[in-house]
Protein backbone atom coordinates (compact mmCIF):
# COMPACT_ATOMS: atom_id res chain seq x y z
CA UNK A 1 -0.75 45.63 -48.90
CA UNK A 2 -3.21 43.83 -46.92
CA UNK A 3 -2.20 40.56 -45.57
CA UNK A 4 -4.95 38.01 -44.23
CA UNK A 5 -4.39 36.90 -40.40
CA UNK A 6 -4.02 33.33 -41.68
CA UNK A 7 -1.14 33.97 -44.18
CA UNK A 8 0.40 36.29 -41.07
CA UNK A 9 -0.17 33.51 -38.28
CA UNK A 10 2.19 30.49 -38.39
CA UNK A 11 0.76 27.45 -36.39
CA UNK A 12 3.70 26.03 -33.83
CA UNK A 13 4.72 22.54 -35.19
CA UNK A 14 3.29 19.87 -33.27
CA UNK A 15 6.04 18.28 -30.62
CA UNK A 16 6.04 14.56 -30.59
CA UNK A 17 5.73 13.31 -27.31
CA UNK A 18 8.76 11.11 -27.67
CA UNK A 19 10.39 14.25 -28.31
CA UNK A 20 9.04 16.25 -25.64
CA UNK A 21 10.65 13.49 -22.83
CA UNK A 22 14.22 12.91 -24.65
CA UNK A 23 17.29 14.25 -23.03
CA UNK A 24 19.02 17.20 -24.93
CA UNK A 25 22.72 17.80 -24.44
CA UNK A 26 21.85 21.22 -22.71
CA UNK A 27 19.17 19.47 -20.62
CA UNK A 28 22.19 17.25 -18.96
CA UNK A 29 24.35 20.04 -18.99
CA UNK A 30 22.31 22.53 -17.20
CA UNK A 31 20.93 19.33 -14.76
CA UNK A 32 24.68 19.16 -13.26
CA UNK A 33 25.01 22.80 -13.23
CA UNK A 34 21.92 22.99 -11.26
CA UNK A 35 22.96 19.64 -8.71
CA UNK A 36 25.84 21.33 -8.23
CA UNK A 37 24.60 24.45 -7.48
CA UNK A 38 22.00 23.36 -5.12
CA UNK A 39 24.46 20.76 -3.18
CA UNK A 40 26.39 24.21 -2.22
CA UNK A 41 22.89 25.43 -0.99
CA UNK A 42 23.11 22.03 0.55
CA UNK A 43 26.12 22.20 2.19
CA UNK A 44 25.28 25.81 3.26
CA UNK A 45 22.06 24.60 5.12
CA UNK A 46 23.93 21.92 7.06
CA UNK A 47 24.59 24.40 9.85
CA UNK A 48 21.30 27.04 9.57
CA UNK A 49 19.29 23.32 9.35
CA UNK A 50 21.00 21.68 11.50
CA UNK A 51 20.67 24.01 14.46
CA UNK A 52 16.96 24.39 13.80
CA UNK A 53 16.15 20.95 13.73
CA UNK A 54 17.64 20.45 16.88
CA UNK A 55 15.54 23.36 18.23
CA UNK A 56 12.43 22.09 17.38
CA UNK A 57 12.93 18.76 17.86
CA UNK A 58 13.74 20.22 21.34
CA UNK A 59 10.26 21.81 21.29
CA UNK A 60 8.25 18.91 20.60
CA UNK A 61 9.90 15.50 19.01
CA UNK A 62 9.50 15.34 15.46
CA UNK A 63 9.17 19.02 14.73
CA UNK A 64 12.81 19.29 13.30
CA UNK A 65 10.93 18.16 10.43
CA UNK A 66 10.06 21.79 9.64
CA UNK A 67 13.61 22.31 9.13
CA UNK A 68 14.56 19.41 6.22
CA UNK A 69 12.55 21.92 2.81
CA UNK A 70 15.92 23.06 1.67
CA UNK A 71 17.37 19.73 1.50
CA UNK A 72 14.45 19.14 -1.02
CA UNK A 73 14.89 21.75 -2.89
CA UNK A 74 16.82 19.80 -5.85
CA UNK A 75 14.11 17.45 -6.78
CA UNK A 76 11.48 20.55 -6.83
CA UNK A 77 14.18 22.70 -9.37
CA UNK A 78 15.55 20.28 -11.57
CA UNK A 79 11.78 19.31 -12.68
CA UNK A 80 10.36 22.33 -12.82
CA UNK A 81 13.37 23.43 -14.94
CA UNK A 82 14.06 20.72 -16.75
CA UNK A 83 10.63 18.93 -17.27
CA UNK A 84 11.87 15.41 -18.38
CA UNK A 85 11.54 12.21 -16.66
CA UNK A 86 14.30 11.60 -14.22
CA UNK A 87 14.98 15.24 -14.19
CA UNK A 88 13.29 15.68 -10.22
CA UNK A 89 15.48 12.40 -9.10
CA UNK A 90 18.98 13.57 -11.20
CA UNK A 91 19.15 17.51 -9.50
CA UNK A 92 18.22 15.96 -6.48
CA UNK A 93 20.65 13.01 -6.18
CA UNK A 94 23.65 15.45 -7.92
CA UNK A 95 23.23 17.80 -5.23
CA UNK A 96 23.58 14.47 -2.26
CA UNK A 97 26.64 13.75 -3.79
CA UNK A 98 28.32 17.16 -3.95
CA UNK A 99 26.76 17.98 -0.48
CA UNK A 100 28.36 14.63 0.98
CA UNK A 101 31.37 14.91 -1.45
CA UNK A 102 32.28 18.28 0.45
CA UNK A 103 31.55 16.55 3.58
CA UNK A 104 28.87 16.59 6.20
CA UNK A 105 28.24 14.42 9.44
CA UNK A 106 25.87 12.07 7.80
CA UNK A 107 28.32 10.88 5.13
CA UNK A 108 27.23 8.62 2.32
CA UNK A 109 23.81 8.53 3.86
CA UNK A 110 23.09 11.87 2.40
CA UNK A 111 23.29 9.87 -1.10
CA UNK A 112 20.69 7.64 -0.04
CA UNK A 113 18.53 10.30 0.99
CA UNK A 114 18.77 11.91 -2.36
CA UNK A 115 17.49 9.31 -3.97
CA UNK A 116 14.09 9.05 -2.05
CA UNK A 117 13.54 12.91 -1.93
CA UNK A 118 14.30 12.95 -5.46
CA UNK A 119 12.18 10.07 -6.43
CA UNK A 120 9.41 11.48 -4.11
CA UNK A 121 9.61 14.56 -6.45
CA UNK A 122 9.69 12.70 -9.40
CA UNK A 123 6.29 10.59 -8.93
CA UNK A 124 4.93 13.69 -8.37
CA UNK A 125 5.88 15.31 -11.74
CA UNK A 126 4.91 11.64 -13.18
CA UNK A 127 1.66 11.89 -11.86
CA UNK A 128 0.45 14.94 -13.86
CA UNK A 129 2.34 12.96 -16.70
CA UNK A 130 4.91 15.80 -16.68
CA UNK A 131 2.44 18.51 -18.47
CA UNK A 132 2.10 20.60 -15.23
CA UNK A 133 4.50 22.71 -13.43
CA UNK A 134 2.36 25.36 -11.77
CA UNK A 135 2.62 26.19 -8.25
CA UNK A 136 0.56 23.91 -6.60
CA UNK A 137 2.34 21.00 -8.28
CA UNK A 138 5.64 22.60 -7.22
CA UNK A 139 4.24 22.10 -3.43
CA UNK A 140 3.07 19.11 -3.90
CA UNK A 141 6.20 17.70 -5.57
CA UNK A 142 8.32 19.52 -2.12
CA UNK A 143 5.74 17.65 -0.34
CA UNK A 144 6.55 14.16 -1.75
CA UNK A 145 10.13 14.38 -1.67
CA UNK A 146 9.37 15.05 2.28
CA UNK A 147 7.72 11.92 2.29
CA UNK A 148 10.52 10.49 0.43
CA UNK A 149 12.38 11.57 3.39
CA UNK A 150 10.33 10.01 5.55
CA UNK A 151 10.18 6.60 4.38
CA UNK A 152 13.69 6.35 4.19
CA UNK A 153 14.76 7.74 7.80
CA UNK A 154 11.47 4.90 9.09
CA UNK A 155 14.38 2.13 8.01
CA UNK A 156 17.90 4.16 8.01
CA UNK A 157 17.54 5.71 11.10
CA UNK A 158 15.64 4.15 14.27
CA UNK A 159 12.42 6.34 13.54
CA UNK A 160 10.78 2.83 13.26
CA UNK A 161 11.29 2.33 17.06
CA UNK A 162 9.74 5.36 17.73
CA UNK A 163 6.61 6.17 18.57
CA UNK A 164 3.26 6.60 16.42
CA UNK A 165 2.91 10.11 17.70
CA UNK A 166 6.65 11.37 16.88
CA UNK A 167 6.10 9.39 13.39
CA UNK A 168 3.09 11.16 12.45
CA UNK A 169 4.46 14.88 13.46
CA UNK A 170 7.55 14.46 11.57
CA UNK A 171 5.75 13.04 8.35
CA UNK A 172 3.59 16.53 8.78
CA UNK A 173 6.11 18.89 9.39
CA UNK A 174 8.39 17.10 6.24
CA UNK A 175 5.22 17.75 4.39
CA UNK A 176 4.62 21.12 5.69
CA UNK A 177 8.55 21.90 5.10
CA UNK A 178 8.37 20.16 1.54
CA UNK A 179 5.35 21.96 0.28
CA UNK A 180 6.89 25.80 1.90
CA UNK A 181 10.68 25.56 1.70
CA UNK A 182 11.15 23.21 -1.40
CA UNK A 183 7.94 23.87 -3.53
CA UNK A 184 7.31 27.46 -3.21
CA UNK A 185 10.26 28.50 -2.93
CA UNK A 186 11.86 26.46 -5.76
CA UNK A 187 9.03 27.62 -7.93
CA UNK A 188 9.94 31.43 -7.28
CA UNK A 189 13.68 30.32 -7.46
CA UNK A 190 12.76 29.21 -11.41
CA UNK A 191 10.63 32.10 -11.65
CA UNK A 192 13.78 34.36 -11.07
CA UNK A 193 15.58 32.57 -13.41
CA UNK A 194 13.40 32.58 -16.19
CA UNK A 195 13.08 36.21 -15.75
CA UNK A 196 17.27 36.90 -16.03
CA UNK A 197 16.57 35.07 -19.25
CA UNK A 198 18.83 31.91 -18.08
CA UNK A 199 16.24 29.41 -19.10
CA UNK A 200 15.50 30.95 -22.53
CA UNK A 201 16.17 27.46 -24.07
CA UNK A 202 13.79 25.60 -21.92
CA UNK A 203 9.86 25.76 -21.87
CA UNK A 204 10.19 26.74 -18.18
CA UNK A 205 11.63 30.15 -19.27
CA UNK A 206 9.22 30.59 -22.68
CA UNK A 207 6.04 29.93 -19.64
CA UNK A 208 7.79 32.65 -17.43
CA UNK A 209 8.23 35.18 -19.75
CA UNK A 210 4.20 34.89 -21.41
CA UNK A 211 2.77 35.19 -17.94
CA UNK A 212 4.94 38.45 -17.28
């Protein structure tokens, strides 16, 4: 029996935007599970980081920059994951906690920091109205949780004092780091997921899986 392509094709029901951008149980569920996560990867880095930033910043002042991409990793995952508003800022700061909660030398300071690399990521996402999570948006959200970074340590560290030059260099290798360690590399991180079929319930994993 012959059946016409437009009895056989079923048009997706239209998604309200208001339901697009509300908060499922699963979406707060798997937002912890991923802050948690990534605070270990957090945690992990404190050392590997640590020593390189001190190395570079040993090469030329400011360079240790290059080493701070992992630390924004959070902000990058949770919204390319997640893709709700406040998902970027609720990875990122979930991670601070747990990485500060297991302890590190900066203390409570990490929390701070996870809010401005988390809300750097999240005007990012906000800025393409949180309909684009290609690559390029993934880099560019790592590189505005780097500035994130950046305008925090001006204020909670005495960056301020410093000079021009050592400002400048450090806001480019945060960038740099941003774009490289937290945008591409979160961005192949969710790619990996979506491909073990983790993310089946989010559109991050349905994107994955059509461009396979």
């Amino acid at each position: 029996m012959h059946t016409s392509t437009s009895a056989r094709t079923t048009a997706a029901p239209a998604v309200h935007p208001a339901d697009r951008f509300r908060w499922r149980v699963v979406d707060i569920v798997v937002a912890a599970v991923l802050g948690v996560a990534i605070g270990l990867v957090f945690w992990g880095w404190n050392t590997v980081g640590g020593l390189w930033f001190v190395a570079m910043d040993g090469l030329t002042p400011g360079l240790g920059g290059l080493a701070v991409g992992i630390w924004l990793l959070g902000g990058v995952v949770g919204g390319l994951v997640i893709r709700k508003p406040g998902a970027a800022l609720l990875v990122e700061l979930i991670a601070a906690i747990v990485s500060a909660l297991i302890g590190n030398v900066w203390g409570v300071t990490t929390i701070f920091s996870g809010l401005a690399q988390g809300l750097g990521a999240e005007l990012i996402f906000l800025a393409f109205l949180y309909l684009r999570f290609t690559l390029p948006v993934a880099m560019l959200a790592g590189a505005g949780a780097g500035i994130g970074a950046w305008v925090l340590e001006l204020f909670l560290t005495p960056n301020l004092a410093k000079t021009v030059e050592f400002n400048l260099i450090y806001l480019g290798s945060l960038i740099v780091s941003g774009a490289l360690l937290a945008g591409l590399v979160g961005w192949l991180l969710v790619r990996a997921l979506a491909a073990t079929g983790a993310l089946s319930r989010f559109a991050s994993g349905r994107d994955a899986r059509r461009d396979v």
